[in-house]
Protein backbone atom coordinates (compact mmCIF):
# COMPACT_ATOMS: atom_id res chain seq x y z
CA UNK A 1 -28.57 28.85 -29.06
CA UNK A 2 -30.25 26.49 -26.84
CA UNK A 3 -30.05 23.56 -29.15
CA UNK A 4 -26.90 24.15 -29.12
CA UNK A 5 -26.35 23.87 -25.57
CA UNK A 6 -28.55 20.99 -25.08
CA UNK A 7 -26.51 19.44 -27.56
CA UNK A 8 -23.04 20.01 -25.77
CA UNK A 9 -24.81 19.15 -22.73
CA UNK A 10 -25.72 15.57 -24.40
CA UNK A 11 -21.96 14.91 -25.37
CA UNK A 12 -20.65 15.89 -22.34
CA UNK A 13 -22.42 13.67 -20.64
CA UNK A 14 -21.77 10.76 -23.44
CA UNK A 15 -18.33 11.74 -22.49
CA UNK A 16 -18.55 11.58 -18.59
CA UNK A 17 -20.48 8.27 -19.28
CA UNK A 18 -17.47 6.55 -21.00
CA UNK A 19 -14.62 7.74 -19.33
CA UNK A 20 -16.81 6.51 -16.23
CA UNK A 21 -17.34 2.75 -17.75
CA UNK A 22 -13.60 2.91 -18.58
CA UNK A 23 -12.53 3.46 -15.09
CA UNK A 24 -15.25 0.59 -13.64
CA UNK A 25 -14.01 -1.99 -15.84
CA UNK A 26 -11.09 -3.81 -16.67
CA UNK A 27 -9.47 -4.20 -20.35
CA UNK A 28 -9.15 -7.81 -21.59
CA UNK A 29 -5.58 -9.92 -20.28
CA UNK A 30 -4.84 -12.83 -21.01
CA UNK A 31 -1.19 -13.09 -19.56
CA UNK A 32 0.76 -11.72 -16.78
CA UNK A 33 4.48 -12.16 -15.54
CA UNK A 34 4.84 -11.02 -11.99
CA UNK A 35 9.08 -9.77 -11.20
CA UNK A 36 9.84 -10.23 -7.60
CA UNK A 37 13.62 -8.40 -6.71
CA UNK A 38 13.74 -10.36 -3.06
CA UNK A 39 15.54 -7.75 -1.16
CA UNK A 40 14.56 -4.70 -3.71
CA UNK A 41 14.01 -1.79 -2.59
CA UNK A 42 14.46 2.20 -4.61
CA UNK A 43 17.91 2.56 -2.94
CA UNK A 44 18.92 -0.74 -4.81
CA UNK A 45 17.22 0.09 -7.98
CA UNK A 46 18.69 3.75 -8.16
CA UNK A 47 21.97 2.39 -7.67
CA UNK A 48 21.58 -0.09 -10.28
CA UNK A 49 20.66 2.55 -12.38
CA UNK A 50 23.35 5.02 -11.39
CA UNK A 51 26.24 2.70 -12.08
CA UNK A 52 25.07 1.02 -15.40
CA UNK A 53 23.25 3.65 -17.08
CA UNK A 54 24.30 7.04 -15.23
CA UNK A 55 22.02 9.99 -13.98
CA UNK A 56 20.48 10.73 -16.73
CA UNK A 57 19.69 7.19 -17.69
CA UNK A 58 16.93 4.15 -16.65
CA UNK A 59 16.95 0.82 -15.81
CA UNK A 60 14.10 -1.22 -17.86
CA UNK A 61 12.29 -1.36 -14.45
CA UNK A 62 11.91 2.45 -14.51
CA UNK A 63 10.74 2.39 -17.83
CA UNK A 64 7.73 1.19 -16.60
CA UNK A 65 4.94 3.65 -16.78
CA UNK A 66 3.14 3.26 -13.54
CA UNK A 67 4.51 3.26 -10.13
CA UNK A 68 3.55 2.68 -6.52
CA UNK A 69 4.55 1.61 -3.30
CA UNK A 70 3.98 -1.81 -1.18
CA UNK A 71 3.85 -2.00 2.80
CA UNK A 72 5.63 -5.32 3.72
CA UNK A 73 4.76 -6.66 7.14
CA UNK A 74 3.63 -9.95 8.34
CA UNK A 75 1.16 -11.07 10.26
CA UNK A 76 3.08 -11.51 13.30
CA UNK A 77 5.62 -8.98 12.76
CA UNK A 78 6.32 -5.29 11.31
CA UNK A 79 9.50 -7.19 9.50
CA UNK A 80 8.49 -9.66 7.03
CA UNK A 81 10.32 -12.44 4.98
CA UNK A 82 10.44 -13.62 2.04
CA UNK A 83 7.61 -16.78 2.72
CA UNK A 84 5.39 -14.23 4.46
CA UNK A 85 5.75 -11.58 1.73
CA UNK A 86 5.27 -14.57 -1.15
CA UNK A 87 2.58 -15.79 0.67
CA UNK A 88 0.50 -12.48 0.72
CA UNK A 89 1.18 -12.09 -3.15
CA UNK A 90 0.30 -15.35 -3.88
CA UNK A 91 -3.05 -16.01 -1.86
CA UNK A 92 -4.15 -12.66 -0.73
CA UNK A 93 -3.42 -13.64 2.77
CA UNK A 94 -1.14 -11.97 5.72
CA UNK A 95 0.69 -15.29 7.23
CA UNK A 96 3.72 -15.13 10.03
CA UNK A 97 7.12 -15.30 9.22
CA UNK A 98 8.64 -18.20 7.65
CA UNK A 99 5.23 -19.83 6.33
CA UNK A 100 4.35 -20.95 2.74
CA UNK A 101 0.92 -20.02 1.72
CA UNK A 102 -0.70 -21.27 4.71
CA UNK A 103 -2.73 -19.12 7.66
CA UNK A 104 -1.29 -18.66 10.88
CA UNK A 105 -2.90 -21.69 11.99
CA UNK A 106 -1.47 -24.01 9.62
CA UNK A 107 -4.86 -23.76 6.74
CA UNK A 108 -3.39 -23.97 3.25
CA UNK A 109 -4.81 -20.98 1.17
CA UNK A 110 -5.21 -21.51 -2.87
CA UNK A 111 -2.91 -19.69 -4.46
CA UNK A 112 -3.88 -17.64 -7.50
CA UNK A 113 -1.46 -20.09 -9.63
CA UNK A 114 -3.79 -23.00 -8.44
CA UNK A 115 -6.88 -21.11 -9.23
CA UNK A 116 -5.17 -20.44 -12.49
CA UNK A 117 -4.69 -23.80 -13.55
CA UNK A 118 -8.03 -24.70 -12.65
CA UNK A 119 -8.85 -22.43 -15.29
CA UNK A 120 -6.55 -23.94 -18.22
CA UNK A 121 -4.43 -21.24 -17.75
CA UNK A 122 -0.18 -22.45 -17.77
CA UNK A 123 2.00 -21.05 -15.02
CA UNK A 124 5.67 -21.18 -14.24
CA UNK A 125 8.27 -20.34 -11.65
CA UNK A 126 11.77 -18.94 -12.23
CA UNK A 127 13.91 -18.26 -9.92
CA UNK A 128 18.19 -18.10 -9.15
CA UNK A 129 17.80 -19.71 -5.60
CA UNK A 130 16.49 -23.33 -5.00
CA UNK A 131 13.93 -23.64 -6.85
CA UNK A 132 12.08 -24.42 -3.30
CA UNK A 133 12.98 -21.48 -1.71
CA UNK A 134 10.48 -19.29 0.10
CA UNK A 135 9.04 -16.96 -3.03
CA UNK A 136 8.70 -19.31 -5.70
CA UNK A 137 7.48 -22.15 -3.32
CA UNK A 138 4.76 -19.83 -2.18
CA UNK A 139 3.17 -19.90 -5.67
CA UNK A 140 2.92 -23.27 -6.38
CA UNK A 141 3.19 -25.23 -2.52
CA UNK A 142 1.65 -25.09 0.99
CA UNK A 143 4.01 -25.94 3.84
CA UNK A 144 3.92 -24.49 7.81
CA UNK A 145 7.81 -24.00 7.86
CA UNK A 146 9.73 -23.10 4.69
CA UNK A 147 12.80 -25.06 5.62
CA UNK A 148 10.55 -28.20 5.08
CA UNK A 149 11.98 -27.81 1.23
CA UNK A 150 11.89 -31.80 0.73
CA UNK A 151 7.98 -31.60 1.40
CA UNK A 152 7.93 -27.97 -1.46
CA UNK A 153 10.13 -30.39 -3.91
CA UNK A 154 7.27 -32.47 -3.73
CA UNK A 155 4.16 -30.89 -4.01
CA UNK A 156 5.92 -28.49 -6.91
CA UNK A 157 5.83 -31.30 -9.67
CA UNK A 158 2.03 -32.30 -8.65
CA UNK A 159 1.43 -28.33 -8.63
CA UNK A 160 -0.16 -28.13 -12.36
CA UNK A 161 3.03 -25.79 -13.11
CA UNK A 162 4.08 -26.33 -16.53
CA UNK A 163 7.45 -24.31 -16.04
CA UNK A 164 9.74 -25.09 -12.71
CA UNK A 165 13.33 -23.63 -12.87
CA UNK A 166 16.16 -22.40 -10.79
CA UNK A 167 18.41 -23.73 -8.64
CA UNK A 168 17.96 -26.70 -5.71
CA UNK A 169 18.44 -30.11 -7.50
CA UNK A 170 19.77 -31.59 -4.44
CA UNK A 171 16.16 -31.33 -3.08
CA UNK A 172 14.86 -33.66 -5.94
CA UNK A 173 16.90 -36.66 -5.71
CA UNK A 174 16.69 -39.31 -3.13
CA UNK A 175 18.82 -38.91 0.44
CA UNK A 176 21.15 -42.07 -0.88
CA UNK A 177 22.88 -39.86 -3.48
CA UNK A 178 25.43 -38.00 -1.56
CA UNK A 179 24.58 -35.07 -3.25
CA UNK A 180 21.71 -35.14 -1.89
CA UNK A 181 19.89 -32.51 0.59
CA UNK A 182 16.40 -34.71 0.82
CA UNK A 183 14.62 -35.98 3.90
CA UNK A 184 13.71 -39.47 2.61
CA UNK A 185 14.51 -41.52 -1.04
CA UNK A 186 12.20 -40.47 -3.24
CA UNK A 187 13.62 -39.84 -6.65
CA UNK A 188 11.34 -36.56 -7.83
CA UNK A 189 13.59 -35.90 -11.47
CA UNK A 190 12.07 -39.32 -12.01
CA UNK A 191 8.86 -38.82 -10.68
CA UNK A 192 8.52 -35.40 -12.46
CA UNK A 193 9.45 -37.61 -15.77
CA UNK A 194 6.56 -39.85 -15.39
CA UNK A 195 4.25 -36.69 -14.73
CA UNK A 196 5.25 -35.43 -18.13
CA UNK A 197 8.18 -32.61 -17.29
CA UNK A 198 10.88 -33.16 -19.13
CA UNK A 199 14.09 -33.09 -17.12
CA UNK A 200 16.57 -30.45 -17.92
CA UNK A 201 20.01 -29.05 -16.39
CA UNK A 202 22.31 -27.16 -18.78
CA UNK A 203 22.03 -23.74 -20.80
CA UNK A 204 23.08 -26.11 -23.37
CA UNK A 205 20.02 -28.55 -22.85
CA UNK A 206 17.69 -25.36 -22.01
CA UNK A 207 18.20 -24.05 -25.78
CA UNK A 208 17.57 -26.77 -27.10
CA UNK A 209 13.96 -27.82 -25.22
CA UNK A 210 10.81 -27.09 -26.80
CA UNK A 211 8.54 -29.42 -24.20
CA UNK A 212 5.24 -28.14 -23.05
CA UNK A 213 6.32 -28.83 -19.06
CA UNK A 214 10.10 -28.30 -18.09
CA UNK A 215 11.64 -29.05 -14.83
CA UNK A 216 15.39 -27.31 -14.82
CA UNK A 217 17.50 -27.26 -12.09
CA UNK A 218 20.95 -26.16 -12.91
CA UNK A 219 22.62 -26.25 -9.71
CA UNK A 220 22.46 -28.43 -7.00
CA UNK A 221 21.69 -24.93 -4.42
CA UNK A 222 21.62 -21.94 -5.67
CA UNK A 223 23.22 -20.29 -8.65
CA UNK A 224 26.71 -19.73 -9.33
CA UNK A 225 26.12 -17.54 -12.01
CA UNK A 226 28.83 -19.93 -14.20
CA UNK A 227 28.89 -20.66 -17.95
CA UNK A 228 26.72 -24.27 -17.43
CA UNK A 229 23.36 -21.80 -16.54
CA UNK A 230 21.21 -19.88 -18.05
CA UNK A 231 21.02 -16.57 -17.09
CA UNK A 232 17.67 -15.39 -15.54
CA UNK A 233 17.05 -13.58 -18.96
CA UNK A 234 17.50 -16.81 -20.89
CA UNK A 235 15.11 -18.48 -18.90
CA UNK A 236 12.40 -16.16 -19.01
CA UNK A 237 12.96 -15.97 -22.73
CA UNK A 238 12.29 -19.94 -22.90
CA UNK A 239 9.49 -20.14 -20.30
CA UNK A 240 7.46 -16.88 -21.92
CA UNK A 241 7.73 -19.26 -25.59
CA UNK A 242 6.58 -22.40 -23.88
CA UNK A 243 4.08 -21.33 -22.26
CA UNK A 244 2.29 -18.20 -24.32
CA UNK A 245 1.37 -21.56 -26.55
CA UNK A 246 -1.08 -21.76 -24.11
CA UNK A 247 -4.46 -20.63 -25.97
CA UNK A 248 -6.31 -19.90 -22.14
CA UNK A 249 -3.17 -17.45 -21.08
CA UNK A 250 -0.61 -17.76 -18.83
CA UNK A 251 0.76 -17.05 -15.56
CA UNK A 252 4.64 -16.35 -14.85
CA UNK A 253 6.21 -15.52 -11.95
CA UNK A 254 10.49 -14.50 -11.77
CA UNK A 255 12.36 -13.77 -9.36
CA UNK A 256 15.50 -12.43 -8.61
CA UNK A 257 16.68 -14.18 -5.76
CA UNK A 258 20.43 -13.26 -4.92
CA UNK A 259 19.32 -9.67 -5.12
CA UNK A 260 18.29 -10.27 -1.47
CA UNK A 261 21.63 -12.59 -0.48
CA UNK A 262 23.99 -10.05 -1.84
CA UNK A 263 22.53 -7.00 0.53
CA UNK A 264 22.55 -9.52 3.71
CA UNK A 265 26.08 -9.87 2.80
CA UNK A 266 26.33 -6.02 2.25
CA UNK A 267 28.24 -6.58 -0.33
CA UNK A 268 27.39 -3.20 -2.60
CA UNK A 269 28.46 -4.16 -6.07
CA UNK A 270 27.40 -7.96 -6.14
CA UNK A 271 23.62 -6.32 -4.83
CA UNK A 272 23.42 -3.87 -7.74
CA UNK A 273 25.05 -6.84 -10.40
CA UNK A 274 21.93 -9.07 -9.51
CA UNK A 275 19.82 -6.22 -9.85
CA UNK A 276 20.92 -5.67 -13.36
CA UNK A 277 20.46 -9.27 -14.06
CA UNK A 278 16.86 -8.94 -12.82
CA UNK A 279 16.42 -6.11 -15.16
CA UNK A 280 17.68 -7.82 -18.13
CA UNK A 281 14.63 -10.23 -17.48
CA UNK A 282 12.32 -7.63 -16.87
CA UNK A 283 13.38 -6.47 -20.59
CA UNK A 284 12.80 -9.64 -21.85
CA UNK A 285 9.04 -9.56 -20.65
CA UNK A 286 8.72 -6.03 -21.34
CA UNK A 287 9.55 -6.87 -25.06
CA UNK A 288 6.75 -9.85 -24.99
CA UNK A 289 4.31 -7.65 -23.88
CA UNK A 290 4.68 -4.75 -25.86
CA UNK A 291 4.01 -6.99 -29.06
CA UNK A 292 1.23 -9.34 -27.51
CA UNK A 293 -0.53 -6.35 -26.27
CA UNK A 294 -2.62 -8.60 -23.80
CA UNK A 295 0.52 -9.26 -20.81
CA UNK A 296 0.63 -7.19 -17.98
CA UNK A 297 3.94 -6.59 -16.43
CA UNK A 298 4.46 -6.31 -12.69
CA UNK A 299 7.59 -5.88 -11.22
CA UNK A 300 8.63 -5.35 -7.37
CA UNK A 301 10.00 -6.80 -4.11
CA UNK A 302 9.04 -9.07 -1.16
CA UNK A 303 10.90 -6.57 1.15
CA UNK A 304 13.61 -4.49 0.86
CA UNK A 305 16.83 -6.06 2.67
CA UNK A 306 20.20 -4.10 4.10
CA UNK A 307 18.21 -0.67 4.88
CA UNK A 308 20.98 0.50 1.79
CA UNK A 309 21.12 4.41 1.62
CA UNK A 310 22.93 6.74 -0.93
CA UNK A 311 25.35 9.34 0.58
CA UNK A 312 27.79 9.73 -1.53
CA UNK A 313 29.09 13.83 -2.58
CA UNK A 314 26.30 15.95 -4.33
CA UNK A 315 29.11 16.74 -7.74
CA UNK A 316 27.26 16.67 -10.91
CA UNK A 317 27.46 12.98 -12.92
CA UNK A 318 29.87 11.49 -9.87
CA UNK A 319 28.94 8.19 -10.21
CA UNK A 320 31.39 6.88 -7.53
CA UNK A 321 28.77 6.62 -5.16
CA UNK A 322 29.16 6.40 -1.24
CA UNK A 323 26.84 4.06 0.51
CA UNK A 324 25.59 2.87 3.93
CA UNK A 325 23.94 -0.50 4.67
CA UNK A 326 21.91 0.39 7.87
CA UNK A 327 21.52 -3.47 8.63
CA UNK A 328 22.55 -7.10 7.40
CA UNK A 329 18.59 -8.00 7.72
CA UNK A 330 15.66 -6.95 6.41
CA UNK A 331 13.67 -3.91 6.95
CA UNK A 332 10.17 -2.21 7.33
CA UNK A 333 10.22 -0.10 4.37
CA UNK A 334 7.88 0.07 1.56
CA UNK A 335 8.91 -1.37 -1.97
CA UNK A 336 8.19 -0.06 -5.42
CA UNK A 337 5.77 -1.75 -7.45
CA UNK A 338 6.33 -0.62 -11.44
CA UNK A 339 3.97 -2.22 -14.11
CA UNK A 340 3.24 -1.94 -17.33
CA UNK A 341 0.11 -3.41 -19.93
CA UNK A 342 -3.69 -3.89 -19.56
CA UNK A 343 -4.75 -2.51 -16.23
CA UNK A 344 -1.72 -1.56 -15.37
CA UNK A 345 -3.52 1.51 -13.59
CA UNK A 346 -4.56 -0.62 -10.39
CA UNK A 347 -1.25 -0.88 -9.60
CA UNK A 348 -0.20 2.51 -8.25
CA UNK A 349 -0.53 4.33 -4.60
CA UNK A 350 -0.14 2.94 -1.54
CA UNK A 351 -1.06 -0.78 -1.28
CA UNK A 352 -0.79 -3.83 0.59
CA UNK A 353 0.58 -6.56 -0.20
CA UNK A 354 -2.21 -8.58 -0.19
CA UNK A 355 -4.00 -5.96 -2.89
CA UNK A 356 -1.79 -7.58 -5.75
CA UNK A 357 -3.53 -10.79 -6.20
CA UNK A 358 -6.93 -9.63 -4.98
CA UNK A 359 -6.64 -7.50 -8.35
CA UNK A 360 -5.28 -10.29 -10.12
CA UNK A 361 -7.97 -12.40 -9.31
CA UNK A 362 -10.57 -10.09 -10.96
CA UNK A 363 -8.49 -9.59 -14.00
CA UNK A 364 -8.39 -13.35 -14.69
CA UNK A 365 -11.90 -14.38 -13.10
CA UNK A 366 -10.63 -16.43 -10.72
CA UNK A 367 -13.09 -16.29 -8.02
CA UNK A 368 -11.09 -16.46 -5.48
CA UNK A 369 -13.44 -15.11 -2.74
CA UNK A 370 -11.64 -12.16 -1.34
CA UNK A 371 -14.82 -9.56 -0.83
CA UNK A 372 -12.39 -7.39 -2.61
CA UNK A 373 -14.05 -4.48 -4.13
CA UNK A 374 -11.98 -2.77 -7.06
CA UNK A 375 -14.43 0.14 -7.40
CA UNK A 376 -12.20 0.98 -3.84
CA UNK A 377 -9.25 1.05 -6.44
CA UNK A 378 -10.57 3.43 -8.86
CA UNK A 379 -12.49 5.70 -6.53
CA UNK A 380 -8.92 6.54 -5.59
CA UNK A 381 -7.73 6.84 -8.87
CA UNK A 382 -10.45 9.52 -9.61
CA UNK A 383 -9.43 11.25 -6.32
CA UNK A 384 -5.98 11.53 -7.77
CA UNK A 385 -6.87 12.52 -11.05
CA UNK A 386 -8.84 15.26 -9.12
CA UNK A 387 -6.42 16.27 -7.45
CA UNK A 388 -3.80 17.00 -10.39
CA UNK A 389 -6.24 18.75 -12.45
C-alpha cells in the first residue's frame, strides 16, 4: 500500500511539474495578425451580430475562444484617440492625444514592427482610411502631431514594411498634382518604386500582384467602398500570401477604420456594415491560422466611439433593435480583446493597453526592454483557474 502511494505521490507531482512549465512558458509563433475595429466596442459588435446572424448566432470575432477587456486612456487624458491608443499597442508606451509613437516629450519609441524587422521578420499595414492615418501610422512612423500625414507618407516606405495598403494616395504624390494633399513635391509612388514596392491601385491590379513589397492605395482619402477596391477581406487575403513567404514569420496589422467614422456620424446601420466588413477579414485570418497552426489572432479596438447602447423591446428573436448613441465622440469604456492561436491565453482579463505588445515582444524575442514580467500574467491566470474550480 505504501508503494503505491509513493507512487501516486511521484505522478502527481510529475503532473503539477508540467502543467507548471506549461503555464511559465510560451508555445512556439511564428506569425501574428493584430485586428484593430477603431471605434469598436461590445455594443457595436453585438449589434453586428444581432442583425447579420440573429440571437442565436456569432460573428467570426466571437468565435474566438478567449476574451478580455482593454482600458483605453491616454496619457494626458481619461479619453483617448486613435494615435494615443495605436501608439500604446504599438510601442508599449502611454503618449497624449493625437501623437504617433512618440513620448509626451516628443522621443520616438521603436515600435514592435521595427523591432520586428530587425529580426527578418515581414510586416504590413491594412487599413480603409489613409493609409497615414493615426492607427496604421503608429506601427510603422514616429511623428509629434498626426495631422503631419505628409511627414507619415514618408517615413512609411523607408519603414522596412513589406505590405502598405489602404486609402490616402493624395499624401504620396507631389503638392503640383492638384490632386494632391502633400506639404512639399516629393513624388513618394516613385520613390517607393525605386525602394522596391511595387505600385498598385485597383482590385483589378491587387489580384493580379504577386511582389514581395506592395504599396496600394486605392483612393485618393479614404475608402468609398466602390467596385475599383478591394474589400478589406481581399486585402488581407493578398497581404497574409505575400508575406507568410517569409521563412522568419510575419507581422500584420488590419484595421477597420470607418468602423469608428460611421459611429461619430451616429449613423447605426453604416457602423454595424463596417463592422461586418471587419469581420469578414477577421475570417480570413482566422482561416490562415487554423491551418498554419503557428499565427496568433488578436482582434480589438483603439476605443470604443458613440457610447452606442441597445434598448430596444425585450420580445424573443426581435431583431429590430432600438438604439441610443450617448455621444458623437469617443468614450472611456473598455474594449474587448478576442484572440485565438499559440498563447492566446495572455490575452484575457483586465489589461492595459500597453500589456499587448509587452506580451508580444516576449513571444517574438524582441527585446524590447519593457521590465515586463509575464509570470505577472500567468500568476493571474492560476488565480482564475482557482477560482473556477
Amino acid at each position: 500500500m505504501n508503494k503505491i502511494i509513493v507512487f501516486l505521490l511521484i505522478f502527481i507531482a510529475i503532473i503539477n511539474a508540467e502543467s507548471e512549465k506549461s503555464k511559465s512558458e510560451y508555445t512556439p509563433v511564428k506569425n501574428i495578425i493584430i485586428y484593430i475595429g477603431d471605434g469598436m466596442g461590445s455594443a457595436q459588435v453585438a449589434s453586428a451580430s444581432y442583425k447579420y446572424f440573429g440571437v442565436n448566432g456569432k460573428l467570426e470575432i466571437e468565435k474566438l475562444p478567449i476574451v478580455g477587456l482593454i482600458k483605453t486612456h491616454a496619457a494626458d487624458n481619461l479619453i483617448t484617440d486613435s494615435a494615443a491608443g495605436a501608439t500604446a499597442f504599438a510601442t508599449g508606451y502611454k503618449t497624449n492625444v493625437g501623437m504617433v509613437s512618440v513620448t509626451p516629450d516628443s522621443i520616438a519609441k521603436e515600435t514592435i514592427f521595427e523591432f520586428a524587422v530587425k529580426k527578418g521578420i515581414k510586416t504590413g499595414v491594412v487599413a480603409t482610411s489613409h493609409i497615414t492615418d493615426a492607427t496604421p501610422s503608429c506601427f510603422i512612423s514616429h511623428v509629434p502631431k498626426r495631422s503631419m500625414q505628409s511627414e507619415i507618407a514618408e517615413q512609411m516606405i523607408y519603414s522596412g514594411a513589406s505590405i502598405i495598403m489602404g486609402g490616402g494616395k493624395s499624401q504620396f504624390i507631389p503638392k503640383t498634382d492638384m490632386e494632391s494633399e502633400r506639404v512639399d513635391d516629393k513624388d513618394l509612388i516613385s520613390n517607393a518604386i525605386e525602394n522596391g514596392f511595387e505600385f498598385i491601385d485597383t482590385k483589378e491590379k491587387l489580384e493580379k500582384c504577386n511582389s514581395d513589397k506592395i504599396l496600394g492605395l486605392f483612393n485618393l482619402h479614404g475608402f468609398t467602398f466602390n467596385k475599383e477596391e478591394p474589400t478589406l477581406a481581399e486585402m488581407t487575403t493578398k497581404a497574409i500570401s505575400i508575406l507568410s513567404k517569409s521563412k522568419n514569420g510575419f507581422m500584420l496589422m488590419v484595421e477597420g477604420s470607418q468602423i469608428d467614422w460611421k459611429a461619430h456620424d451616429n449613423d447605426f446601420e453604416k457602423t454595424i456594415e463596417q463592422v461586418k466588413l471587419f469581420d469578414d477579414a477577421v475570417k480570413v485570418g482566422r482561416d490562415f491560422a487554423e491551418i498554419n497552426g503557428e499565427t496568433l489572432i488578436i482582434v480589438t479596438a483603439d476605443h470604443e466611439t458613440g457610447g452606442l447602447t441597445l434598448t430596444g423591446n425585450n420580445k424573443k428573436n426581435n431583431l429590430d433593435l432600438g438604439v441610443n448613441w450617448a455621444t458623437g465622440g469617443h468614450t472611456a469604456i473598455p474594449v474587448p480583446i478576442y484572440s485565438y492561436g499559440p498563447n492566446s491565453q495572455f490575452f484575457t482579463g483586465v489589461m492595459d493597453n500597453t500589456d499587448i505588445p509587452k506580451i508580444i515582444s516576449e513571444l517574438f524575442s524582441l527585446n524590447m526592454n519593457f521590465n515586463f514580467d509575464s509570470k505577472n500574467k500567468i500568476v493571474e491566470l492560476e488565480k482564475s483557474e482557482k477560482l473556477n474550480d
